[in-house]
Protein backbone atom coordinates (compact mmCIF):
# COMPACT_ATOMS: atom_id res chain seq x y z
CA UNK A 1 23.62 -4.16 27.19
CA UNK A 2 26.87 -4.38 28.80
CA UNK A 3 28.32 -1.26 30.74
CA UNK A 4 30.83 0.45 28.19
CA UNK A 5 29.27 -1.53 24.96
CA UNK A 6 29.51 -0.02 21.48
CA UNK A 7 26.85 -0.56 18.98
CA UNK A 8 27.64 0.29 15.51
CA UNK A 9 24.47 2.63 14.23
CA UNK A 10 22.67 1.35 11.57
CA UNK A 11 22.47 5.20 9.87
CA UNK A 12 23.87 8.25 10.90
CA UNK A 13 22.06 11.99 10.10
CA UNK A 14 24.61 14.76 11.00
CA UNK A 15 22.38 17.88 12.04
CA UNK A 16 24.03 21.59 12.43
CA UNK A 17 22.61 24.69 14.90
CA UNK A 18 25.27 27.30 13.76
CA UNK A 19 24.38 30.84 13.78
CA UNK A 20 27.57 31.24 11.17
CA UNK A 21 25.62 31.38 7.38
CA UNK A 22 28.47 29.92 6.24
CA UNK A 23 28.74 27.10 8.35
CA UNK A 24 25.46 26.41 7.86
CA UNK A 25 25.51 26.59 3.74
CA UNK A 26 27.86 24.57 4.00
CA UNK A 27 26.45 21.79 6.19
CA UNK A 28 23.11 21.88 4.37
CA UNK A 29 24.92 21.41 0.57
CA UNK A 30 26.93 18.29 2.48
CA UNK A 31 23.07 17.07 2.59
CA UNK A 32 22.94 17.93 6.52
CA UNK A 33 20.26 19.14 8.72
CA UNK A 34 21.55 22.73 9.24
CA UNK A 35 20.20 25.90 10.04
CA UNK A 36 20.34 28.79 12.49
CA UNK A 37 17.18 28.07 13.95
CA UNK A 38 16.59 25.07 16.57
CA UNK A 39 12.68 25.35 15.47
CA UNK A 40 13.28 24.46 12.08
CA UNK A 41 16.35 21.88 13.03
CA UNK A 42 13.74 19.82 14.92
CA UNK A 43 11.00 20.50 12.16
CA UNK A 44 13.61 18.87 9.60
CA UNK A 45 14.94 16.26 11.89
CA UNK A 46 11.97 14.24 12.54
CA UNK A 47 11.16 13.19 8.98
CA UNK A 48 14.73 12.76 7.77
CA UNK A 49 14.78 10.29 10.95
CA UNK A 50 11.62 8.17 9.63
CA UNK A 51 13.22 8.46 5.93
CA UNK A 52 16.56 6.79 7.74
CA UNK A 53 14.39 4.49 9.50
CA UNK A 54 12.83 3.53 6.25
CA UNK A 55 15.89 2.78 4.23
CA UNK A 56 17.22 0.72 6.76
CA UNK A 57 13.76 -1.47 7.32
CA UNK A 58 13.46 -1.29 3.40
CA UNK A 59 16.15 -4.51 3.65
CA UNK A 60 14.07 -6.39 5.35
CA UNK A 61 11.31 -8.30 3.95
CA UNK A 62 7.87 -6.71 5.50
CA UNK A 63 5.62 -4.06 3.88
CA UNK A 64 6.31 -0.29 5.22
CA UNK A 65 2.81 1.34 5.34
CA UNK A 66 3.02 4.88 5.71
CA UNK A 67 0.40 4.37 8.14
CA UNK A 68 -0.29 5.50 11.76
CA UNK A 69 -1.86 2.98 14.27
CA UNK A 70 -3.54 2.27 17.59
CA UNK A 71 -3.87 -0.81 18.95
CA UNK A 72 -5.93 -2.58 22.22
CA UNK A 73 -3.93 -4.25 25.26
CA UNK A 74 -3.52 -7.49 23.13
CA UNK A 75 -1.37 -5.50 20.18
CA UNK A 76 -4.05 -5.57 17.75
CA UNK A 77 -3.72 -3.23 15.50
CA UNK A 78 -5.91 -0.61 13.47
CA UNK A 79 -3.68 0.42 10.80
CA UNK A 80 -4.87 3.32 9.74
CA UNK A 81 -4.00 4.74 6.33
CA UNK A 82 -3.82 7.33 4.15
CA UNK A 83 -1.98 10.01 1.92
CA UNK A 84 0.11 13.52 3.75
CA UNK A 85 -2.46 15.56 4.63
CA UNK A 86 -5.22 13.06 5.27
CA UNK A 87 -5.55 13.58 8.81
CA UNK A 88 -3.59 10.60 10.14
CA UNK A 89 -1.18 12.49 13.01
CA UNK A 90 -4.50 14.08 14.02
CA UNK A 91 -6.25 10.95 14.24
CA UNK A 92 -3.93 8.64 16.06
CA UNK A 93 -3.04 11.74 18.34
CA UNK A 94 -6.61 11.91 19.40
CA UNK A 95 -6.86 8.30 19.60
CA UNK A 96 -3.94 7.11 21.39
CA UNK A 97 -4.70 8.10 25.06
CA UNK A 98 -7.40 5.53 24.63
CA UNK A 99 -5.63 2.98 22.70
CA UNK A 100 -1.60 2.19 22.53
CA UNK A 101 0.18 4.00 20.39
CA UNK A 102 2.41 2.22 17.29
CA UNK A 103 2.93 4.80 14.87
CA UNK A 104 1.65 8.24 13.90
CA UNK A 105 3.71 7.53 10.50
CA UNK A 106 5.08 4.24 9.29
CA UNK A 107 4.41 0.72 10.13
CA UNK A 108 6.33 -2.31 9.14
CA UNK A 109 3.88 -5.20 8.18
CA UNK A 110 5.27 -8.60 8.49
CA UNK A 111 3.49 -11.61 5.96
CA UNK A 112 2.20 -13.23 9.41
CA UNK A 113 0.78 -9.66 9.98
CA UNK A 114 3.32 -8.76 13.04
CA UNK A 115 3.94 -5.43 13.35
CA UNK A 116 7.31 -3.76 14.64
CA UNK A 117 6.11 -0.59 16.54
CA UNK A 118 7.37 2.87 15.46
CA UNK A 119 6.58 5.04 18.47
CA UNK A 120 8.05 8.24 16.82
CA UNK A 121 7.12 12.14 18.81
CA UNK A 122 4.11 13.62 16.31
CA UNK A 123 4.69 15.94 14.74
CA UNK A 124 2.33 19.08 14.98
CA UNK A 125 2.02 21.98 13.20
CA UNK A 126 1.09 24.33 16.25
CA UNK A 127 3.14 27.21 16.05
CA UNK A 128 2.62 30.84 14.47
CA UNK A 129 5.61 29.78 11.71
CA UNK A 130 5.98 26.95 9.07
CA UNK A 131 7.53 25.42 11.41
CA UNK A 132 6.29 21.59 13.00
CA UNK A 133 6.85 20.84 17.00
CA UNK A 134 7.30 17.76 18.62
CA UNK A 135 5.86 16.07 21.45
CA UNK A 136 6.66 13.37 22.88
CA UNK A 137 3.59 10.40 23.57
CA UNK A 138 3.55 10.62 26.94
CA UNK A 139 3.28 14.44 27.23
CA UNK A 140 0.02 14.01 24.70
CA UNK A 141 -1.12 11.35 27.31
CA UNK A 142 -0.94 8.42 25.02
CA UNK A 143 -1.33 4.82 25.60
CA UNK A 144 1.55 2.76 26.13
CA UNK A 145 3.35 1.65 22.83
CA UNK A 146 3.17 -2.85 22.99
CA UNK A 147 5.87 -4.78 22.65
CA UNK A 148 4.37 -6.83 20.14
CA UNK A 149 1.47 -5.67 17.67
CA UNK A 150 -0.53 -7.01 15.41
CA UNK A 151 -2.31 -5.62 12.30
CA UNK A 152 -6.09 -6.55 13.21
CA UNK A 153 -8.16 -4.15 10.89
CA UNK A 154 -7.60 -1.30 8.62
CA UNK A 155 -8.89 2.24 7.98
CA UNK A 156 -8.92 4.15 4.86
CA UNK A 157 -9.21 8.08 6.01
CA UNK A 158 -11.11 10.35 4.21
CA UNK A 159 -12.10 13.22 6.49
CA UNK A 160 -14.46 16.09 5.63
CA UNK A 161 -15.01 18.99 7.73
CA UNK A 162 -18.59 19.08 6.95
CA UNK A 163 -19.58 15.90 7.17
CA UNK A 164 -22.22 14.82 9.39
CA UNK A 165 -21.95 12.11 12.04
CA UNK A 166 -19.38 8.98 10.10
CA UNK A 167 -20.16 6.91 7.43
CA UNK A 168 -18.39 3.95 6.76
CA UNK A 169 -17.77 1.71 3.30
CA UNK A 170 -16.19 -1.59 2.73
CA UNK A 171 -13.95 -1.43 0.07
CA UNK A 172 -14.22 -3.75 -2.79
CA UNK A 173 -10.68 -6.16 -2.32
CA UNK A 174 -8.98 -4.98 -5.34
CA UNK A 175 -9.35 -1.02 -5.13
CA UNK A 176 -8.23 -1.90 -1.01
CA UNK A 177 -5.03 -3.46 -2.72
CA UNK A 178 -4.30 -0.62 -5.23
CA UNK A 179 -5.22 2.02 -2.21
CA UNK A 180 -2.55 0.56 0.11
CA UNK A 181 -0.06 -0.61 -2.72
CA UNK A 182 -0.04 3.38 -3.00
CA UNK A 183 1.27 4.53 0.54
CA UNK A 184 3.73 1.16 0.48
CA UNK A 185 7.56 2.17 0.22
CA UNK A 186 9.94 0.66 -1.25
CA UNK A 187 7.53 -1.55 -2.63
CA UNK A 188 8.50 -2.70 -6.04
CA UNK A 189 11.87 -4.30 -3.90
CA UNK A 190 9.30 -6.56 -2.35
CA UNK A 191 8.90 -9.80 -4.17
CA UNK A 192 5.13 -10.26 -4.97
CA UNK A 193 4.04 -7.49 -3.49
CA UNK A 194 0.20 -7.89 -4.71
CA UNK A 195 -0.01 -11.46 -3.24
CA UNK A 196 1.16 -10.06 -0.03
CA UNK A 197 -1.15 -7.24 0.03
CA UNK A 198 -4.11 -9.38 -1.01
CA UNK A 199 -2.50 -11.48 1.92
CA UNK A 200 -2.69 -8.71 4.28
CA UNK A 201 -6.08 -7.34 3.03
CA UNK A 202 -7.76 -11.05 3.72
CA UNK A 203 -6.80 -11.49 7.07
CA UNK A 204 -7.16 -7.95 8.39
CA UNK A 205 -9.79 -6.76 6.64
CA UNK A 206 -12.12 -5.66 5.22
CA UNK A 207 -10.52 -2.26 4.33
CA UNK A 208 -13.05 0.35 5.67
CA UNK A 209 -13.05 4.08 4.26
CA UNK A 210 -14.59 6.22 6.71
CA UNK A 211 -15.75 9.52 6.07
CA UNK A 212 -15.72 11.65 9.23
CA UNK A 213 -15.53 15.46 10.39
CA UNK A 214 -14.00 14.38 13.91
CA UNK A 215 -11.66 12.16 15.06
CA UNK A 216 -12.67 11.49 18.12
CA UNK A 217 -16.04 9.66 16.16
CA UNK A 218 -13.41 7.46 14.74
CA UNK A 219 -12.82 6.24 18.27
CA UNK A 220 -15.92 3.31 19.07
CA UNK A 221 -15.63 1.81 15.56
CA UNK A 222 -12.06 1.21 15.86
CA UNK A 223 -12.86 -0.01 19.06
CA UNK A 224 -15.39 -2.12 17.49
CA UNK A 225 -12.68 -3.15 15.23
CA UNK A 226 -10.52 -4.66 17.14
CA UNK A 227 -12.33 -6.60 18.86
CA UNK A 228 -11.41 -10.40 18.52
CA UNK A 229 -13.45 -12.31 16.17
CA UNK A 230 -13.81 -15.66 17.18
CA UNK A 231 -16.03 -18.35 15.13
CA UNK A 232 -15.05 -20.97 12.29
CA UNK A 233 -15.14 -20.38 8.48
CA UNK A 234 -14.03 -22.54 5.84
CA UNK A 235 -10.24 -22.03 4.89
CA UNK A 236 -10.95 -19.93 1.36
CA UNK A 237 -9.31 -21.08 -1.74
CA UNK A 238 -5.81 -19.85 -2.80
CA UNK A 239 -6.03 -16.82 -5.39
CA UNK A 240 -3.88 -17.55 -8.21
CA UNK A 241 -0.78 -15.16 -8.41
CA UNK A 242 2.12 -15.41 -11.10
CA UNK A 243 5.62 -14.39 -10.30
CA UNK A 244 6.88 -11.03 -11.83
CA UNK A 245 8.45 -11.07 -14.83
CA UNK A 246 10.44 -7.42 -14.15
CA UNK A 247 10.54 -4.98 -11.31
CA UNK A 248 9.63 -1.17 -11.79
CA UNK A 249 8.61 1.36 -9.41
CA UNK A 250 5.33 1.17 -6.96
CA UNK A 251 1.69 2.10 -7.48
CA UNK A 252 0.61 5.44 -7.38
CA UNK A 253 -2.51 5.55 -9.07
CA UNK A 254 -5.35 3.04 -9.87
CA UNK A 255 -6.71 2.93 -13.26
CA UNK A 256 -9.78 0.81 -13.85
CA UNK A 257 -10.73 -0.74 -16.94
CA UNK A 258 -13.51 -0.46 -18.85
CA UNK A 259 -16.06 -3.44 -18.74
CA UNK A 260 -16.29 -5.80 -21.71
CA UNK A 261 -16.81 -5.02 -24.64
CA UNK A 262 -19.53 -5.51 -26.55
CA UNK A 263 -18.70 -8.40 -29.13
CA UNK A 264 -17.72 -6.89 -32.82
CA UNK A 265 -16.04 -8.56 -35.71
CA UNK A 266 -12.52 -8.62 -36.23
CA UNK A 267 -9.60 -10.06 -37.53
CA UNK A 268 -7.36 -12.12 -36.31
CA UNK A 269 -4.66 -10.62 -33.90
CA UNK A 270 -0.84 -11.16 -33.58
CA UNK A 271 1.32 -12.68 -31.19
CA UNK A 272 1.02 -10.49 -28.18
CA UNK A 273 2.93 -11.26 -24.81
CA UNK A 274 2.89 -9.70 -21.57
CA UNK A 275 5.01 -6.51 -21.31
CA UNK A 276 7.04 -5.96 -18.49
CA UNK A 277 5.83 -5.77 -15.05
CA UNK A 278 6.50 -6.27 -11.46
CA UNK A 279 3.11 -8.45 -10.17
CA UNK A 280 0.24 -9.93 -11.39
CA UNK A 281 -2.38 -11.15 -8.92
CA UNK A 282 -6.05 -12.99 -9.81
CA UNK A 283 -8.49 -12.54 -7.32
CA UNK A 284 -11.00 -14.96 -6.78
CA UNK A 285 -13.78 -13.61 -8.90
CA UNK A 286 -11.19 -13.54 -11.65
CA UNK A 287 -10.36 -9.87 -12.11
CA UNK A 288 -6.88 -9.36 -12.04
CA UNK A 289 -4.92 -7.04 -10.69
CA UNK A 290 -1.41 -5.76 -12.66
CA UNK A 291 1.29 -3.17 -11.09
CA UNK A 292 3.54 -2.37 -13.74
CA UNK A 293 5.09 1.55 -13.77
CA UNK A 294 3.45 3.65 -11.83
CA UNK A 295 -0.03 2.12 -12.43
CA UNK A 296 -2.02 -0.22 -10.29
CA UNK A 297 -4.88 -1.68 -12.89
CA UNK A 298 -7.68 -3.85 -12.10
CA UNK A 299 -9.10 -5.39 -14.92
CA UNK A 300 -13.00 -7.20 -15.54
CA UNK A 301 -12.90 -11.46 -15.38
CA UNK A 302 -12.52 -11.85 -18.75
CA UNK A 303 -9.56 -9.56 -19.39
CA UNK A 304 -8.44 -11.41 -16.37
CA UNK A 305 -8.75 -14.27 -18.25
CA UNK A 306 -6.69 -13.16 -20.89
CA UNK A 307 -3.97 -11.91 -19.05
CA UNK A 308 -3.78 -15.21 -16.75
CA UNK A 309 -3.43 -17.13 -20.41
CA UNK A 310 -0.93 -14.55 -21.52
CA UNK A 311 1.43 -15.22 -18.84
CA UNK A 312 0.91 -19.03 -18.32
CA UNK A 313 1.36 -20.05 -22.31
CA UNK A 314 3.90 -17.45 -23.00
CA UNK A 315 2.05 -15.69 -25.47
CA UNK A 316 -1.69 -14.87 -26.89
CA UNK A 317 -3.41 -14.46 -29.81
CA UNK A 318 -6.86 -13.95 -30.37
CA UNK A 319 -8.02 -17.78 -30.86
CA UNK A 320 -6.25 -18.60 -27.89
CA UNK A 321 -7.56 -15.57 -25.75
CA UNK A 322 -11.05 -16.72 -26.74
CA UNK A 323 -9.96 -20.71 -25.43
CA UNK A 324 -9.59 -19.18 -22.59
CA UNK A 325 -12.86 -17.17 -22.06
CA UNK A 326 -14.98 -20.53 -22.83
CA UNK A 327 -12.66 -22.56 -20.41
CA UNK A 328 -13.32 -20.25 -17.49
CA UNK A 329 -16.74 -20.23 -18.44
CA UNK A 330 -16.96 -16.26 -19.01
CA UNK A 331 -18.31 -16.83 -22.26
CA UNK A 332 -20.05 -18.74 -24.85
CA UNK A 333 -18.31 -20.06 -27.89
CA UNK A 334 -20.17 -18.59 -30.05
CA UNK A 335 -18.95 -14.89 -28.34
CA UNK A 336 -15.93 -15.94 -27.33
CA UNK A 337 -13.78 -15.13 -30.23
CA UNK A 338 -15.49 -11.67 -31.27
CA UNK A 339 -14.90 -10.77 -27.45
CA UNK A 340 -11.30 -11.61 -26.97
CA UNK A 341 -10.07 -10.58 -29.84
CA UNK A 342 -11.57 -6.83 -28.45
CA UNK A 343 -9.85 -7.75 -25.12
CA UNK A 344 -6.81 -8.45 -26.65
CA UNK A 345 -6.41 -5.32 -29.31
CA UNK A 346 -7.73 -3.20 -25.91
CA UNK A 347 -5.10 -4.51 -23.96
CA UNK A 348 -2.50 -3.93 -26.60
CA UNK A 349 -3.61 -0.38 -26.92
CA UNK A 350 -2.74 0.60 -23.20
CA UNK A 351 0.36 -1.61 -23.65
CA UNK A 352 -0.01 -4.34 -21.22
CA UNK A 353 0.42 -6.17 -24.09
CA UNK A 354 3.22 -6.37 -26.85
CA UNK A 355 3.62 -8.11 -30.10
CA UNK A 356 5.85 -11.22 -29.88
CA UNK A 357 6.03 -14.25 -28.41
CA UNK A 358 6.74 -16.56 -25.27
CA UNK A 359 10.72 -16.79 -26.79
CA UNK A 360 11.23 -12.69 -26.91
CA UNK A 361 9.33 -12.29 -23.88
CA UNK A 362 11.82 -14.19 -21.45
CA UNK A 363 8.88 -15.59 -19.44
């Protein structure tokens, strides 16, 4: 940059050290960082930094993981995930001086899986007050941070002090999608955000949850990890996603439905159509996967099925729900209708479907 350039901040966070109560009151109802303190000011300034940081990348088109992550001297990436409290500072602090350090916090995920590097100080809660310090990467002796990164694998955290030696599990695709979907911001303002996680999940994973009592265990299998992969496969067939039909506000929980019913007489449904919701994604095993309020469900292949019909005709009713079961091959004819019209009336109940049709739907 030039000698004597200007560059016009992307966000600005006024902060306040005033020993003057009222000054600081004052300051701190403006929505400042103020106090009398310079412990608490840098305890409070860190976070409201990433939040900044957040907003601003939340215009851009990329998945924000609140995720930490190494990586090896090529910038690939272990991403490694999970909720406040989890363990991730710890982790990645422990890691980093043998891997670069990204991010103990956030990482922006691109859809061809480049990363932009977040190098924040971590924050550590090592003083005698409530108070979090800061250190700085290098002073913790970690790795460099690369110019480029890459997200190459991820890790689910689930640390337990008494656990013995580390035990890893491969998570099933869908529950992966639903267990990231919930530490994305900002992401109901991404458009498809399923696909992209599916996406993401494909060509970085599988999602591992490893249960550990150290971090430093954690340390040869993300090595492991990372390593490159090199061999040919056959390019896998395109899952079927559907655009969203409204946008609400992302995942926080994952709710599983039950498996299919048993087949029982019943009438004939109504018109249902899809309610609102912001993605629907059909993996290829034919569950589906819906995020619509604060839910992330995963339905069975035949309620799959149903919803897939739903959205591509419009509207469903029992007759055609059960169409749909024999053409995917989930069923028999002679089942077909007793089961869907179960599917259907079960679906209505949790209100993924409504009564109507394709015309009060706006599909």
């Amino acid at each position: 940059m030039p000698a004597g350039a200007s560059v016009e901040p992307d966000a600005v966070l006024p902060v306040v050290l005033d020993d003057d109560p009222a000054v600081v009151a004052g300051a701190y109802a403006a929505g400042d960082v103020a106090y009398d303190d310079l412990a608490a000011v840098v305890h409070e300034v860190s976070p409201r930094v990433t939040d900044l940081a957040l907003r601003v990348r939340a215009l851009d088109d990329v998945l924000l993981l609140h995720a930490g992550g190494v990586c090896d001297a090529a910038g690939r990436t272990a991403l490694i995930v999970g909720p406040s409290g989890a363990g991730k500072t710890t982790a990645v602090r422990r890691l980093a001086p043998r891997f670069g350090y990204v991010s103990d916090e956030t990482i922006p995920v691109a859809d061809d899986l480049s990363i932009t590097p977040y190098p924040k100080p971590f924050s550590v809660l090592d003083r005698r007050d409530r108070w979090k310090s800061q250190h700085a990467p290098d002073d913790l002796g970690a790795g460099p941070t690369p110019a480029a990164a890459r997200a190459a694998a991820i890790v689910v955290l689930d640390r337990r002090p008494e656990q013995v030696g580390v035990e890893v599990e491969e998570l099933d695709p869908l529950e992966a999608i639903g267990l990231l979907a919930a530490q994305c911001a900002f992401l109901a303002a991404r458009p498809f955000p399923l696909r992209r996680l599916a996406a993401l999940v494909d060509a970085a994973g599988p999602v591992r949850r490893v249960r550990y009592a150290e971090a430093d265990d954690l340390a040869p299998l993300i090595e492991q990890w990372l390593e490159p992969v090199v061999e040919l496969v056959e390019t896998p067939a395109p899952t079927s996603v559907v655009e969203p039909t409204s946008v609400v506000e992302p995942a926080s929980s994952v709710v599983e439905l039950v498996e299919t019913p048993a087949p029982r007489s019943q009438p004939e449904a109504p018109t249902y159509r899809l309610a609102p919701f912001h993605d629907l994604h059909v993996a290829p095993d034919g569950r589906a996967a819906l995020l619509r309020g604060d839910q992330y469900l995963v339905t069975s292949p035949e309620a799959g099925a149903v919803l897939a019909h739903a959205y591509e005709q419009g509207s469903v009713t029992s007759a055609g729900a059960a169409a749909a079961l024999e053409w995917v091959g989930c069923l028999s004819s002679t089942s077909a209708s007793e089961v869907a019209a179960s599917i259907v009336q079960q679906l209505a109940d949790l209100g993924i479907l409504i009564p109507g049709d394709q015309h009060a739907s706006g599909v």
